[in-house]
Protein backbone atom coordinates (compact mmCIF):
# COMPACT_ATOMS: atom_id res chain seq x y z
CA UNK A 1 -4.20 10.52 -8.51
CA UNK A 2 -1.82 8.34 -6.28
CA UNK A 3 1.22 9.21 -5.48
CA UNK A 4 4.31 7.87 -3.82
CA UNK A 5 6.31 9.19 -0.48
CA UNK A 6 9.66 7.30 0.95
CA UNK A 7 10.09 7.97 4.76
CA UNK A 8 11.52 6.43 7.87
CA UNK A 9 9.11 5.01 9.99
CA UNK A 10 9.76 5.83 13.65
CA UNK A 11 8.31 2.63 15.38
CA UNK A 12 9.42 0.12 13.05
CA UNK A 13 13.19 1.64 12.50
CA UNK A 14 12.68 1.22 8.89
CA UNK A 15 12.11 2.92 5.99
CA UNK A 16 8.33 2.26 4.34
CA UNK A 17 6.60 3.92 1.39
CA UNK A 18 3.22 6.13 2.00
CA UNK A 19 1.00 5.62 -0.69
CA UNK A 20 -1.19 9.36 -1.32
CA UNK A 21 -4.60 9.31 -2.97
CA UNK A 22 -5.97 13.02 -4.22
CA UNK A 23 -3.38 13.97 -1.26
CA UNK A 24 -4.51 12.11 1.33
CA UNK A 25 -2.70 9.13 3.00
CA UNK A 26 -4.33 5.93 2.15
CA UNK A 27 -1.68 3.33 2.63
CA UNK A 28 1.64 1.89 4.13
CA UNK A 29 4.32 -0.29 2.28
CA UNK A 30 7.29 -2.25 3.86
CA UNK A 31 8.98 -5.24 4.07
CA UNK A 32 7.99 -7.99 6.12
CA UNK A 33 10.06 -11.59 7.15
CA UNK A 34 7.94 -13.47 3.94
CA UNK A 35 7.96 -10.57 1.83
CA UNK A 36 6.19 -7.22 1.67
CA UNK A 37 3.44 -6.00 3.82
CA UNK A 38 0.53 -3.19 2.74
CA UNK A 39 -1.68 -2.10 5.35
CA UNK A 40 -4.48 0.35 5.23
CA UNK A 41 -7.83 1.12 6.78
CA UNK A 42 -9.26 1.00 2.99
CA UNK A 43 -8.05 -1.80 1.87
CA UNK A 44 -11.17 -3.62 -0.35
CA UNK A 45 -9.99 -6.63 -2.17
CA UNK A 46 -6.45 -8.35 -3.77
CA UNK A 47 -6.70 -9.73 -7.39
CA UNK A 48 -3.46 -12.20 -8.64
CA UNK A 49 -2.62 -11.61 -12.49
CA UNK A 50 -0.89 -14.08 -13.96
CA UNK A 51 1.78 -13.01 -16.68
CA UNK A 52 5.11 -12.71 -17.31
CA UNK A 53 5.59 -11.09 -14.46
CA UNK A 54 3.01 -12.06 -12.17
CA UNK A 55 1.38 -9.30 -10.28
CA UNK A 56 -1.16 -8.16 -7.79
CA UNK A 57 -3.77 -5.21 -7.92
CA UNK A 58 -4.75 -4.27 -4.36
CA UNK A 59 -8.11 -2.49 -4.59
CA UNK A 60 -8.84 0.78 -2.04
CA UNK A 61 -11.93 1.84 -0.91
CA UNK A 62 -13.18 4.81 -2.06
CA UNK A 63 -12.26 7.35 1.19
CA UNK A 64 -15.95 8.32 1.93
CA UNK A 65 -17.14 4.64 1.89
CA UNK A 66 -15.99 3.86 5.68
């Protein structure tokens, strides 16, 4: 299950969103000067949809794969 968490982050003095997998932390989200940034140690692959609106699917690792 992922979930969601809003915090301040203390280094970059703003606020970023943790993103929770089965209650562990898997990944950070926040903005960046062309946009937003996600970073994560499990990060696997990025897949553009096209659509009305266009999207992207970021793809984790599975947590014991590393």
């Amino acid at each position: 299950m992922i979930s969601f968490k809003v915090k301040p982050h203390s280094l970059l003095l703003e606020t970023i969103v943790e993103v929770w997998r089965d209650g562990e932390f898997v990944a950070a989200i926040y903005g960046h000067e062309d946009g937003v940034r996600l970073v994560s140690k499990y990060l696997d692959s990025v897949h553009e949809e096209t659509g009305k609106p266009p999207s992207v699917v970021v793809k984790l690792k599975e947590m014991d794969t590393l």
